[in-house]
C-alpha atoms as a PDB file:
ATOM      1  CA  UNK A   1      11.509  10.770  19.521  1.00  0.00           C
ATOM      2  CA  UNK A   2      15.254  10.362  18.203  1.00  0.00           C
ATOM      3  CA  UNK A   3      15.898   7.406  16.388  1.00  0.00           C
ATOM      4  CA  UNK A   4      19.316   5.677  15.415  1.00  0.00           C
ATOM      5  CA  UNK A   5      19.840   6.068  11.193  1.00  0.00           C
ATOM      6  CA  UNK A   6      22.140   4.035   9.146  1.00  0.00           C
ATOM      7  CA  UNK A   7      24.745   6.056   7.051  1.00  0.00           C
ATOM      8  CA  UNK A   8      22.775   5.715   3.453  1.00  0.00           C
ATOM      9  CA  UNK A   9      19.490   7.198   5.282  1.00  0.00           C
ATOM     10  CA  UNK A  10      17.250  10.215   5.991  1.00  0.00           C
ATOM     11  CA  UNK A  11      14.378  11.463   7.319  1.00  0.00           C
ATOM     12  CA  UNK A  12      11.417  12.739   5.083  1.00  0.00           C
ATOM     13  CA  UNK A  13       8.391  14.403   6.312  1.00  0.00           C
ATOM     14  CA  UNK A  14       4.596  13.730   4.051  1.00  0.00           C
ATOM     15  CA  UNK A  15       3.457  17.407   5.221  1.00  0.00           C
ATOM     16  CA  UNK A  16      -0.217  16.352   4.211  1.00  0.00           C
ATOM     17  CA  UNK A  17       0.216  14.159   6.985  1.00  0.00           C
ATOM     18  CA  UNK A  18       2.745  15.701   9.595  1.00  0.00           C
ATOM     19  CA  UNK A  19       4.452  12.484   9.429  1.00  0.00           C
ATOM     20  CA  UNK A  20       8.181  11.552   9.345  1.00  0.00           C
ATOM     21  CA  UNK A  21       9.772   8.528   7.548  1.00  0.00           C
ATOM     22  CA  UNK A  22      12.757   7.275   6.651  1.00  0.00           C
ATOM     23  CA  UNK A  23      14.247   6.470   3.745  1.00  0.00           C
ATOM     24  CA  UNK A  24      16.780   5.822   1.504  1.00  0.00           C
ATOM     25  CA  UNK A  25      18.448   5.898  -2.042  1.00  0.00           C
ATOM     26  CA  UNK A  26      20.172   1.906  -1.469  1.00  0.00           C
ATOM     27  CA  UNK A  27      17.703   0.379   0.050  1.00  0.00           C
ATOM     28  CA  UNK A  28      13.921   1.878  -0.934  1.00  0.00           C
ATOM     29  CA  UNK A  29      11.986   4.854  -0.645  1.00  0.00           C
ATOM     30  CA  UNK A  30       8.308   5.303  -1.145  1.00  0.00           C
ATOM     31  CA  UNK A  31       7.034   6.290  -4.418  1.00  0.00           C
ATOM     32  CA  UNK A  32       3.713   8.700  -4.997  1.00  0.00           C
ATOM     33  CA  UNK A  33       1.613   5.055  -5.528  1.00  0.00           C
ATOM     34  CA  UNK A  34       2.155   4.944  -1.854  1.00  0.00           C
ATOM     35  CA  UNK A  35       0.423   8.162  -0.834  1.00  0.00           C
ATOM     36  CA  UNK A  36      -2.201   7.410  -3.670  1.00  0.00           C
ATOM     37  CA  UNK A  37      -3.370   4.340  -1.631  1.00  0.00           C
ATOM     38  CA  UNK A  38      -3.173   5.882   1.403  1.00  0.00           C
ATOM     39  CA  UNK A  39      -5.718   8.256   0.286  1.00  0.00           C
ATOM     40  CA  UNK A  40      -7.633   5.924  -1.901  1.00  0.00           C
ATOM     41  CA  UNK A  41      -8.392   3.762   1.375  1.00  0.00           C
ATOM     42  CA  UNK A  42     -11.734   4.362   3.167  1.00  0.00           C
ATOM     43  CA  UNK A  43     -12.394   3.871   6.936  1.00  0.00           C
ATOM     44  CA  UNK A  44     -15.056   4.045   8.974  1.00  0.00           C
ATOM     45  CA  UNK A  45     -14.658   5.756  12.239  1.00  0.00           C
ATOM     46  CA  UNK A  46     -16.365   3.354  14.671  1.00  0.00           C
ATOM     47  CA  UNK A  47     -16.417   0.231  12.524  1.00  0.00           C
ATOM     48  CA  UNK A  48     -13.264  -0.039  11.712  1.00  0.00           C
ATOM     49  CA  UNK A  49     -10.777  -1.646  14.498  1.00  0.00           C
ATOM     50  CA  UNK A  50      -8.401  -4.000  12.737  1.00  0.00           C
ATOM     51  CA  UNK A  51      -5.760  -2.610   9.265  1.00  0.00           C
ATOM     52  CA  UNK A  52      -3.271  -4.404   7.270  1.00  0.00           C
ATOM     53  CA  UNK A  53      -0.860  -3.006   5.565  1.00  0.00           C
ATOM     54  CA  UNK A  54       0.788  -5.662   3.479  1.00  0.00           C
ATOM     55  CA  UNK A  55       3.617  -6.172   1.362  1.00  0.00           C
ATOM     56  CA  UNK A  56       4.338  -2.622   3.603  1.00  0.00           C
ATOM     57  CA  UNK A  57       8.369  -1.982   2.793  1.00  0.00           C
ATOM     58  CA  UNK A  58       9.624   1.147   4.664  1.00  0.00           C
ATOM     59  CA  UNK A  59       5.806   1.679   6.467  1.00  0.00           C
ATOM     60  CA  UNK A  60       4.717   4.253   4.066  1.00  0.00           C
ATOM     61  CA  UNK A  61       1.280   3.249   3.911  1.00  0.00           C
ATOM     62  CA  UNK A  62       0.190   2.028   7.292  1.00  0.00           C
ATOM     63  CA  UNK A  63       2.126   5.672   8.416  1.00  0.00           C
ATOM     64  CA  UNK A  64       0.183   7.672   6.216  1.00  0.00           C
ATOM     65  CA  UNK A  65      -3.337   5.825   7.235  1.00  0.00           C
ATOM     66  CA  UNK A  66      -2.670   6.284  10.594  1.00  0.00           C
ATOM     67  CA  UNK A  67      -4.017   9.629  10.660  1.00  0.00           C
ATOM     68  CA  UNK A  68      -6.917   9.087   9.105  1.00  0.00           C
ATOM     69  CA  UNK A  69      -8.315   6.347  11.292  1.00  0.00           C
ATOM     70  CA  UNK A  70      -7.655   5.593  15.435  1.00  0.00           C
ATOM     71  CA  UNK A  71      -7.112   1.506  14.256  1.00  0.00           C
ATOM     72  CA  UNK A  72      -4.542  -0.673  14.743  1.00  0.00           C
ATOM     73  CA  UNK A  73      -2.462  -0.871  11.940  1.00  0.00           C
ATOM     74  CA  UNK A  74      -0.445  -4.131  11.605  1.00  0.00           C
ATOM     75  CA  UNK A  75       2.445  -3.846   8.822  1.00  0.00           C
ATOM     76  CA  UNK A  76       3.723  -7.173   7.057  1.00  0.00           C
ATOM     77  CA  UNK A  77       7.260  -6.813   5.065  1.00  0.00           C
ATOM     78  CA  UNK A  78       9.202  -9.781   4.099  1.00  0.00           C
ATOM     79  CA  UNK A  79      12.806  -7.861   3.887  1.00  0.00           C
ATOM     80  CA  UNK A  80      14.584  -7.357   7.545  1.00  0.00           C
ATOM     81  CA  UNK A  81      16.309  -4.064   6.797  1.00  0.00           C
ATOM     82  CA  UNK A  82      13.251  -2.748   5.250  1.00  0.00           C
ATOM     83  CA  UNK A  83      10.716  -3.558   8.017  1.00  0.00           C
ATOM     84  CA  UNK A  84      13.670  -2.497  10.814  1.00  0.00           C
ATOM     85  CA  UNK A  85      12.523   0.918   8.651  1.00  0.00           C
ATOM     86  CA  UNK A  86       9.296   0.914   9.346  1.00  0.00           C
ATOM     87  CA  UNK A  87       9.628  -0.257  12.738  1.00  0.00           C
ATOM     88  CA  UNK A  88      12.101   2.788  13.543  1.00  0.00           C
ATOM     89  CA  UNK A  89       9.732   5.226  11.628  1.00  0.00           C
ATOM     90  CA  UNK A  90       6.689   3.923  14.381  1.00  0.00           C
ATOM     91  CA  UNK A  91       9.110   4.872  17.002  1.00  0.00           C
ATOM     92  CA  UNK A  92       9.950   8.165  15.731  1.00  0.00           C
ATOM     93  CA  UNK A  93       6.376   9.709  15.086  1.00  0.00           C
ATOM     94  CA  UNK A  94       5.688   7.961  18.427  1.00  0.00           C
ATOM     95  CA  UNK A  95       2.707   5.397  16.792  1.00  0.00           C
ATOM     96  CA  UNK A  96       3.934   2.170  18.794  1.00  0.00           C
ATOM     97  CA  UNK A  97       0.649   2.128  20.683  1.00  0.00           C
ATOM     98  CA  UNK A  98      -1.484   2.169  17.414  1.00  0.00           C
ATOM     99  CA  UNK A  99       0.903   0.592  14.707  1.00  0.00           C
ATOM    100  CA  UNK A 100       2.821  -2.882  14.439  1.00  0.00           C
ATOM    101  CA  UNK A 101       5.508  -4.085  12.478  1.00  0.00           C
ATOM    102  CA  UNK A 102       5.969  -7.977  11.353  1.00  0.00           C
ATOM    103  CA  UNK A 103       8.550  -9.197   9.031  1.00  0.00           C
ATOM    104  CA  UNK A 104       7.375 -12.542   7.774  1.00  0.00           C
ATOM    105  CA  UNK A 105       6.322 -13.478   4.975  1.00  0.00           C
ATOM    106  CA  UNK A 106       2.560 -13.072   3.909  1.00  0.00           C
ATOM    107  CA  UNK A 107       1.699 -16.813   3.857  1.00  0.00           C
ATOM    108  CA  UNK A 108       2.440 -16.488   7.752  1.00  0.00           C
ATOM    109  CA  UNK A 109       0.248 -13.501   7.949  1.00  0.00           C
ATOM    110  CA  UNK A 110      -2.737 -15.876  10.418  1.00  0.00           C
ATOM    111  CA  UNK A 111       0.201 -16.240  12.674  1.00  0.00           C
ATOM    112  CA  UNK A 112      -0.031 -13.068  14.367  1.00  0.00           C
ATOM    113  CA  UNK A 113      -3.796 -11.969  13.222  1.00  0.00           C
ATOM    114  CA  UNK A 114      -6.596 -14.285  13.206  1.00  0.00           C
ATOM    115  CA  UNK A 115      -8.389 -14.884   9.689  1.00  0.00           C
ATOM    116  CA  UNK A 116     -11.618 -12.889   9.508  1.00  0.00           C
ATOM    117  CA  UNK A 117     -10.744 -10.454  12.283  1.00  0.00           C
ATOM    118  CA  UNK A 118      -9.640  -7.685   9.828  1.00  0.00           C
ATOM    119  CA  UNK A 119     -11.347  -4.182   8.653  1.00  0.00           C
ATOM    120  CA  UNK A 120      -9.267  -3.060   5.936  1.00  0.00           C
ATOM    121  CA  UNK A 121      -6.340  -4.427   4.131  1.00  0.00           C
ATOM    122  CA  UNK A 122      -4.121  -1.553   2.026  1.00  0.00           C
ATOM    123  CA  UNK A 123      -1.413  -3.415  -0.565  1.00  0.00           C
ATOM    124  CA  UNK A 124       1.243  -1.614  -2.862  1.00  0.00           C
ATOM    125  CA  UNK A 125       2.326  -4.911  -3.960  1.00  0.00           C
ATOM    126  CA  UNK A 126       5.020  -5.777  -6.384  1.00  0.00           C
ATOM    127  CA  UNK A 127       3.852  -4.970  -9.915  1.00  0.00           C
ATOM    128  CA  UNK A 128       6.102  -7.054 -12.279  1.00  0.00           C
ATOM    129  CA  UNK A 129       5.754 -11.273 -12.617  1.00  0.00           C
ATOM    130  CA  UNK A 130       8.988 -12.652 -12.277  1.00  0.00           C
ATOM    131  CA  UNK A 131       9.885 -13.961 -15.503  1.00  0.00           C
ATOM    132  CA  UNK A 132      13.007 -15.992 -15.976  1.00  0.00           C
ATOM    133  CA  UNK A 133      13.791 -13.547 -18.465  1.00  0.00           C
ATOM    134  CA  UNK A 134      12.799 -10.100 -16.116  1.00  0.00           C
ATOM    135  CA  UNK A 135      15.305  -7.615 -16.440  1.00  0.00           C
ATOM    136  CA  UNK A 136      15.559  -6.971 -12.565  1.00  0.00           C
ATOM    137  CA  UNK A 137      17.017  -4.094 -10.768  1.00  0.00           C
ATOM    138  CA  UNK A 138      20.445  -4.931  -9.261  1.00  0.00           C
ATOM    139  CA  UNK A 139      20.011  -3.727  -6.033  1.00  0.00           C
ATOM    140  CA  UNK A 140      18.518  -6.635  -4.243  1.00  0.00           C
ATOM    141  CA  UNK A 141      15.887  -4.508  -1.930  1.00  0.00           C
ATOM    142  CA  UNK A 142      14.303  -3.161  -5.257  1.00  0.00           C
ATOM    143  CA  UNK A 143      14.164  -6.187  -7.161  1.00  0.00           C
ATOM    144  CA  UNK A 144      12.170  -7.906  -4.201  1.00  0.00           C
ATOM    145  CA  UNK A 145      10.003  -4.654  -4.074  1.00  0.00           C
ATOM    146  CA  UNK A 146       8.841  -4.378  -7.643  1.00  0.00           C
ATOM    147  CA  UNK A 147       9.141  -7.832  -8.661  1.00  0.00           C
ATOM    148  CA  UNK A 148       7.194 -11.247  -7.534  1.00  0.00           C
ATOM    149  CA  UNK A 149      10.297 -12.890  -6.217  1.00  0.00           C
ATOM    150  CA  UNK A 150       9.153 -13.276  -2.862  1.00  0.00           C
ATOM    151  CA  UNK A 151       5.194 -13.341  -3.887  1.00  0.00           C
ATOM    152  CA  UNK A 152       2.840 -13.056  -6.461  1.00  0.00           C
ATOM    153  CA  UNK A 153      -0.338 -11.742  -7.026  1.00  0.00           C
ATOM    154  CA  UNK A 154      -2.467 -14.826  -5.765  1.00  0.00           C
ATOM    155  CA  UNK A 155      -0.338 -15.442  -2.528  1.00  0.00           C
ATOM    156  CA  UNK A 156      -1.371 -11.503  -1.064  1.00  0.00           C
ATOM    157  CA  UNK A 157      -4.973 -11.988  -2.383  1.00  0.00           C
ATOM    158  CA  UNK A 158      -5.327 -15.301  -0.798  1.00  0.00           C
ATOM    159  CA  UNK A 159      -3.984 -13.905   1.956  1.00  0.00           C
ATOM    160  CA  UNK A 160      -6.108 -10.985   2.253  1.00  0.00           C
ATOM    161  CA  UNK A 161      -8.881 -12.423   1.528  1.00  0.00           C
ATOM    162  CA  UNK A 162      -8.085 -14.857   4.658  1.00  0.00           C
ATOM    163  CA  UNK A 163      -7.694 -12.069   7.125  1.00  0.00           C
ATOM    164  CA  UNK A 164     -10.419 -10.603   6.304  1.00  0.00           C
ATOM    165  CA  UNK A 165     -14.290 -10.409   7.886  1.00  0.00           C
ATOM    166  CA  UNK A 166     -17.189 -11.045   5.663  1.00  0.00           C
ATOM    167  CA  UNK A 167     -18.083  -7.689   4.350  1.00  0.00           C
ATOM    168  CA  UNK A 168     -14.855  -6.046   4.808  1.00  0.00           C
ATOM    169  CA  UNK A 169     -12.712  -4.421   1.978  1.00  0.00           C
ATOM    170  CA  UNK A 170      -8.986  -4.689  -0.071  1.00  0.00           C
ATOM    171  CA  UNK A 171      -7.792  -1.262  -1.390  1.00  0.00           C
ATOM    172  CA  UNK A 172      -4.622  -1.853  -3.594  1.00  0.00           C
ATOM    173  CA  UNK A 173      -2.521  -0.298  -5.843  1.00  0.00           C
ATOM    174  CA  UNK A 174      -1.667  -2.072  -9.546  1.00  0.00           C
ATOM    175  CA  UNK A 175      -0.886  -1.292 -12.851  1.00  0.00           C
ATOM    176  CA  UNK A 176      -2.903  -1.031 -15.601  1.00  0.00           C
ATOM    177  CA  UNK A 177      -1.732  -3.868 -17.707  1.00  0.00           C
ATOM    178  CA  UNK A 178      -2.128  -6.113 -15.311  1.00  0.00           C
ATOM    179  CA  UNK A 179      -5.734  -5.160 -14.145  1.00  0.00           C
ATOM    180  CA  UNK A 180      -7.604  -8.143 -15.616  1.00  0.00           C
ATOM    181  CA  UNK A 181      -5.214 -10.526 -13.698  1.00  0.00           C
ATOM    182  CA  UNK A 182      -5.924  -8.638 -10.332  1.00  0.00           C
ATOM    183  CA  UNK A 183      -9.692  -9.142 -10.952  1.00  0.00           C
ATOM    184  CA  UNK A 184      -9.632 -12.444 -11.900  1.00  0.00           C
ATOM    185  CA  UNK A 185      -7.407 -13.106  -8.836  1.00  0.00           C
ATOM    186  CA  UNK A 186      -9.948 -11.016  -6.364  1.00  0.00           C
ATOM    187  CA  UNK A 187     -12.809 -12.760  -7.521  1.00  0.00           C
ATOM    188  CA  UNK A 188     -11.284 -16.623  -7.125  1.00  0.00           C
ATOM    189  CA  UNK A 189     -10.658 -15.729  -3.563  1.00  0.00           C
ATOM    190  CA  UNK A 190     -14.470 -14.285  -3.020  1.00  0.00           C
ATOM    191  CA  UNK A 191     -13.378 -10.509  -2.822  1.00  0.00           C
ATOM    192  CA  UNK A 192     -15.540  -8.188  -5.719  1.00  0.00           C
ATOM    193  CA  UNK A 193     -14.209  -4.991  -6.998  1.00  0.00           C
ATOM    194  CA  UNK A 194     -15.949  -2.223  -6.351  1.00  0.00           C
ATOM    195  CA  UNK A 195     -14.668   0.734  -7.321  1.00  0.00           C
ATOM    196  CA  UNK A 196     -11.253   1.997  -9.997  1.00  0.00           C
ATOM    197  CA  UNK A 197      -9.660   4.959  -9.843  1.00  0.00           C
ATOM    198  CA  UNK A 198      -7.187   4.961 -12.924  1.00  0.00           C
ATOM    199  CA  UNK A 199      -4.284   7.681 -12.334  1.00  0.00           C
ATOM    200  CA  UNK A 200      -2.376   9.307 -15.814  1.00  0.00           C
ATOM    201  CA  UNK A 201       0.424  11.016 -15.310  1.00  0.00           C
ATOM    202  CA  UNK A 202      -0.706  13.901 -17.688  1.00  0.00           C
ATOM    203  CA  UNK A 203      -4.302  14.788 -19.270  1.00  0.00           C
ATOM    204  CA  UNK A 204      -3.815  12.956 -22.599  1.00  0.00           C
ATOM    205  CA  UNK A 205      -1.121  10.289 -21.168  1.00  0.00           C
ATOM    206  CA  UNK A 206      -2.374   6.797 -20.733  1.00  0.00           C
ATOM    207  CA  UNK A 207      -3.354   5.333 -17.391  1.00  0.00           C
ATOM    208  CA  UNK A 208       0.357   4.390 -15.287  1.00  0.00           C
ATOM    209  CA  UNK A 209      -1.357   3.159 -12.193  1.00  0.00           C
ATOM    210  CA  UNK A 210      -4.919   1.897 -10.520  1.00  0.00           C
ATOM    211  CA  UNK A 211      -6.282   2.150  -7.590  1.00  0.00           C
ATOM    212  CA  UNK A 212      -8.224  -0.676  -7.052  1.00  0.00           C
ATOM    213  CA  UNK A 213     -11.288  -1.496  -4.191  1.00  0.00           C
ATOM    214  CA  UNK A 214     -12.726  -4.964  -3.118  1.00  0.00           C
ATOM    215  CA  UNK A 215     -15.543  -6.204  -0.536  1.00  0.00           C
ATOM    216  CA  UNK A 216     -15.268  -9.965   0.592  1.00  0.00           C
ATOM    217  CA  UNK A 217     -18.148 -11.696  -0.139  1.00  0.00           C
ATOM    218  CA  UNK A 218     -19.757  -8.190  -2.276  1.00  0.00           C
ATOM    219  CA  UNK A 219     -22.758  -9.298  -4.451  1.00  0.00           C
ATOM    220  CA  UNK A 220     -21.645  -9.017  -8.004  1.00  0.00           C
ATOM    221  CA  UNK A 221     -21.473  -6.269 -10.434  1.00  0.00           C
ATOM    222  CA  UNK A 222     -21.690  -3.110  -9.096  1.00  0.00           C
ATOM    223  CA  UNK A 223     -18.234  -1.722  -9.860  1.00  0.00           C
ATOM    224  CA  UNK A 224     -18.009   1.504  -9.893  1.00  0.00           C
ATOM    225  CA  UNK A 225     -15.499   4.047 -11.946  1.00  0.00           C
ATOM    226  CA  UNK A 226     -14.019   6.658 -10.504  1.00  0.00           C
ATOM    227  CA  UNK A 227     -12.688   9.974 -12.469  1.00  0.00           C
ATOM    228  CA  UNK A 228      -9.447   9.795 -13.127  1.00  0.00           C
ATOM    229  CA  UNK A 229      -6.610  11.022 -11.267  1.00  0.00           C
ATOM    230  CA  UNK A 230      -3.891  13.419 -13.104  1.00  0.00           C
ATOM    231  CA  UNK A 231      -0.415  13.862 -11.438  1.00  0.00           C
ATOM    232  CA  UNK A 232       0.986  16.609 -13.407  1.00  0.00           C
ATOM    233  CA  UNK A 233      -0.088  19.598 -15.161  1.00  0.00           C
ATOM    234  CA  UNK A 234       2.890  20.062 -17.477  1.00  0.00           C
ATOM    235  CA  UNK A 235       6.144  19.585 -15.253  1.00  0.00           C
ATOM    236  CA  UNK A 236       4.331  20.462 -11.834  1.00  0.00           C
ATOM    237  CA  UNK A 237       2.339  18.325  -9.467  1.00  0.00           C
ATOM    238  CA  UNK A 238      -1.703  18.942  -9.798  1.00  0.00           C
ATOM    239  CA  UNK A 239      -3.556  20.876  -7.316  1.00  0.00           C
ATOM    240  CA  UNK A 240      -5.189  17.498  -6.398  1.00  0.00           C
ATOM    241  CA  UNK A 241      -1.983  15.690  -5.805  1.00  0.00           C
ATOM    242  CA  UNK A 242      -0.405  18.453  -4.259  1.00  0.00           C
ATOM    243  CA  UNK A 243      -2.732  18.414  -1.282  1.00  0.00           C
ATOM    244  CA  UNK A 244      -2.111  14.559  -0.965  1.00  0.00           C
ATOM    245  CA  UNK A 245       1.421  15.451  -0.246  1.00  0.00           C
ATOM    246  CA  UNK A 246       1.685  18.795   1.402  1.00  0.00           C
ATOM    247  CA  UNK A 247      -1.917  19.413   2.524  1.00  0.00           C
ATOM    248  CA  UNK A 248      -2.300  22.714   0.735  1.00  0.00           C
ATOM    249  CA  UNK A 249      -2.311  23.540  -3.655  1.00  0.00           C
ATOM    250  CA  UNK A 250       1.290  25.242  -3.109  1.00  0.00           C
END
């Protein structure tokens, strides 16, 4: 399907996927943390009816997922231009049956999905608190993106943790340094991690990213390690990554 694009935009294909997006330099594109999640996030073929993909930006995430599972996949983004994105991406891999785009804010999130009717919630959230003191990108889109301007950290897991059914699991997408605030946050709002995956961007290069996997209502302890992910070996992509994004070790 053709879709209209403004003048700063363009189309880019995830090859692992066979799906299209689009993107741009002014406003946001999706960063490897977004096809990290997308992978990270386990589904269940029968069980699983109901995704959210929150704090979603251009649709990355709840695009990628959508070949991996046959559920519907509800996106929440805040920012107009970036969820008129997403909603023009749906269009153009022809997903409007299976995928949904709202732009609200989270806090409204149980105004178009009833709490404790969700499978799986997926969240590349913003990473950075807002401090008065923040140095902020300039470009507003970004700023919104990567800092809590709009949100914080308690608001989506409040929110998550509202939408979803006893039992049912939070995969998200956080750095490092600010790992023992997401755990004290899931665990205030009844959701107990599970399972880390920490990603370095080389062998002997700290930990840039983690991948992150709750259960609401999980009996405690339990959590679970996984090995770590590597994104480069020396200035190219792993083998591991490399199938993430073009579904082959070329």
């Amino acid at each position: 399907m053709q879709v209209n694009l403004h003048e700063d935009e363009r189309i880019d294909q995830l090859y692992s996927k066979g799906i299209q997006i689009i993107q741009s330099k002014d406003v946001f594109s999706f960063s490897l943390d977004a096809v990290l999640l997308a992978d990270f996030v386990r589904t269940t073929q029968h069980r699983t009816k109901q995704i959210v993909d929150m704090c979603a930006g251009n649709g990355a995430v709840g695009l990628f997922l959508s070949e991996k599972t046959a559920a519907h996949i509800t996106m929440i983004e805040i920012q107009t231009r970036l969820a008129d994105m997403a909603q023009r991406s749906v269009e153009l891999n022809d997903l409007a049956q299976q995928i949904s785009v709202v732009n609200d804010d989270l806090k409204n999130a149980d105004q178009y999905i009833p709490k404790d009717s969700v499978d799986v919630v997926a969240c590349n959230p913003p990473y950075f608190v807002n401090y008065k003191t923040s140095e902020k990108n300039p470009n507003r889109y970004l700023a919104i993106a990567r800092h809590e301007i709009t949100t914080n950290l308690n608001e989506i897991v409040s929110s998550a943790a509202g939408l979803l059914k006893m039992n049912a699991k939070l995969f998200m997408v956080y750095r490092p340094d600010r790992l023992t605030d997401l755990i004290v946050a899931l665990r205030s709002h009844r959701l107990e991690p599970k399972r880390l995956q920490f990603v370095r961007p080389r062998i002997k290069e700290d930990a840039n990213m983690v991948l992150v996997e709750a259960i609401k209502d999980g009996k405690s302890n339990g959590l679970k390690v996984n090995r770590d992910i590597i994104t480069y070996d020396g200035d190219d992509y792993t083998d591991e990554v490399k199938k993430m994004l073009y579904g082959t070790n070329r």
